[in-house]
N, C-alpha and C. Protein backbone atom coordinates (compact mmCIF):
# COMPACT_ATOMS: atom_id res chain seq x y z
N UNK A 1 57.02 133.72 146.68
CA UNK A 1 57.55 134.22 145.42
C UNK A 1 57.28 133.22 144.32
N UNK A 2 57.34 133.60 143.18
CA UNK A 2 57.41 132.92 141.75
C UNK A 2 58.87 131.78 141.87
N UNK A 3 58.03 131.08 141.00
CA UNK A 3 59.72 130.65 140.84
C UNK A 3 60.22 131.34 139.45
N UNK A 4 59.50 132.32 138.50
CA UNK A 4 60.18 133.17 137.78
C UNK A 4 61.09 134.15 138.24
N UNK A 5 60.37 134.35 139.37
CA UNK A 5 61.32 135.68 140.26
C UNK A 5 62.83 134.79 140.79
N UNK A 6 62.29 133.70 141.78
CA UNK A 6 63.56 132.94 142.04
C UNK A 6 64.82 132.98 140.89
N UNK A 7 64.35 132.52 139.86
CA UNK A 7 65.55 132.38 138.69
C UNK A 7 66.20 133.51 138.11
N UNK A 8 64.89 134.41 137.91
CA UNK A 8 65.62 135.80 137.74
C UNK A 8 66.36 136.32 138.39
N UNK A 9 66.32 136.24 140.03
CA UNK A 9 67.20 136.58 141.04
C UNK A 9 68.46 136.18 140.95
N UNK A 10 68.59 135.15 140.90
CA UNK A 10 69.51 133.39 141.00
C UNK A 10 69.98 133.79 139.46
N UNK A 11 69.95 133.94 138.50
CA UNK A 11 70.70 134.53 137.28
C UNK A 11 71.18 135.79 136.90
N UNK A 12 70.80 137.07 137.97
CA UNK A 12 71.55 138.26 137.69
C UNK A 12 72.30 138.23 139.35
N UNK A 13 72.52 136.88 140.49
CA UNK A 13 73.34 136.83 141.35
C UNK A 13 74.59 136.25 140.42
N UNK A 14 74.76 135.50 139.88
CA UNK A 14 75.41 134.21 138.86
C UNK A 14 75.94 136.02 138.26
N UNK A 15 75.53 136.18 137.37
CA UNK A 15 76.31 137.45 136.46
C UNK A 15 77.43 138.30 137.43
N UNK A 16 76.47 138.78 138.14
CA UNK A 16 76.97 139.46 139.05
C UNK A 16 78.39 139.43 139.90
N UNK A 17 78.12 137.76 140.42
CA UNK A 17 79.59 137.71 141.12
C UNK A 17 80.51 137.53 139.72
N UNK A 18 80.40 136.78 138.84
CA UNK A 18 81.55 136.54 137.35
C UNK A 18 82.04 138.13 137.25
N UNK A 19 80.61 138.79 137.11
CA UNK A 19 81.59 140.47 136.89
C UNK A 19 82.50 140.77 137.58
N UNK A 20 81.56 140.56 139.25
CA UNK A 20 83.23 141.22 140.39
C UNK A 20 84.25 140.29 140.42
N UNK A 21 84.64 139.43 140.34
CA UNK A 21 85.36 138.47 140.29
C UNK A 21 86.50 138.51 139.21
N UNK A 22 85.85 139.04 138.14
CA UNK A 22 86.24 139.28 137.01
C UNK A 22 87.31 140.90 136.59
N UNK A 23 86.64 141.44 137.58
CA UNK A 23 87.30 142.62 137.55
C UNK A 23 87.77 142.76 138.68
N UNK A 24 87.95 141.92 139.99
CA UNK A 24 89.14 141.72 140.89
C UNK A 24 90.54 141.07 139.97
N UNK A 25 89.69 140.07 139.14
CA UNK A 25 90.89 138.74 138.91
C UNK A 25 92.25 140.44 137.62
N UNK A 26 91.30 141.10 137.03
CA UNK A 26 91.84 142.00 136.41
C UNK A 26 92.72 143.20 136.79
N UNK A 27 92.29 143.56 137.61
CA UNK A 27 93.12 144.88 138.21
C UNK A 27 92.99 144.84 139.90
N UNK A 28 92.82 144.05 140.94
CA UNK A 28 93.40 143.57 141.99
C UNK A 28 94.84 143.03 142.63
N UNK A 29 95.30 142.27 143.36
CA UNK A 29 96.06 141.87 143.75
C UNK A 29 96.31 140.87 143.05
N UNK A 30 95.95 139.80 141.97
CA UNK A 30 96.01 138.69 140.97
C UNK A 30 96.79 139.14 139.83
N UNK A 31 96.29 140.42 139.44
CA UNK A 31 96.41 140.97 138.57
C UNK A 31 98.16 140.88 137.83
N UNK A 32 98.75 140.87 139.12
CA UNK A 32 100.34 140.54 139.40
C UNK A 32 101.00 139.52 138.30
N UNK A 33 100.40 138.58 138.65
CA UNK A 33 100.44 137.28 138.37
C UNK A 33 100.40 137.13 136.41
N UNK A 34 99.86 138.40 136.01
CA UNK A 34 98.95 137.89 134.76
C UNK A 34 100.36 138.77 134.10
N UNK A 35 100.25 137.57 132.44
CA UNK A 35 101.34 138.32 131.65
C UNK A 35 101.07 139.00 130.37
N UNK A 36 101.57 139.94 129.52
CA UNK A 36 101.15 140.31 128.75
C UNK A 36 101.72 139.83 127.57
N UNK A 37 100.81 138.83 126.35
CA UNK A 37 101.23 138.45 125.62
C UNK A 37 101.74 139.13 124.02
N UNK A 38 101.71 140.55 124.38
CA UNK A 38 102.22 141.09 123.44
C UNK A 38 103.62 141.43 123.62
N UNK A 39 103.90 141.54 125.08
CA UNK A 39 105.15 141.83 125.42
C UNK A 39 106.10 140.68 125.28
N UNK A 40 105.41 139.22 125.36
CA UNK A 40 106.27 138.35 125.25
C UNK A 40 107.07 137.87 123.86
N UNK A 41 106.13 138.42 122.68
CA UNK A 41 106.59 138.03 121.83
C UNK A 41 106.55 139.61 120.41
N UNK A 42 107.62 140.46 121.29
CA UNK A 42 108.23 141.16 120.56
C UNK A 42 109.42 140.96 119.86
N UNK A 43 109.21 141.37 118.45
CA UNK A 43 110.65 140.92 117.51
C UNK A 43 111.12 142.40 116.93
């Protein structure tokens, strides 16, 4: 292989997991954990 191909690979793996990760850390089991800062500071 290229090493253009290598990096291209190796930079839409890198995207890739941030996305799922990203949208586990959001609406998964974490998700729990997370607070909503509009709710905290109602007057």
């Amino acid at each position: 292989m290229e090493s253009a191909t290598v990096v291209s690979i190796g930079i839409a793996v890198v995207v890739l997991a941030i996305t799922i990760f990203s949208i586990y850390t959001a609406f998964g089991p974490p998700s729990a954990e997370l607070s909503d800062p509009f709710e905290d500071h109602e007057d």
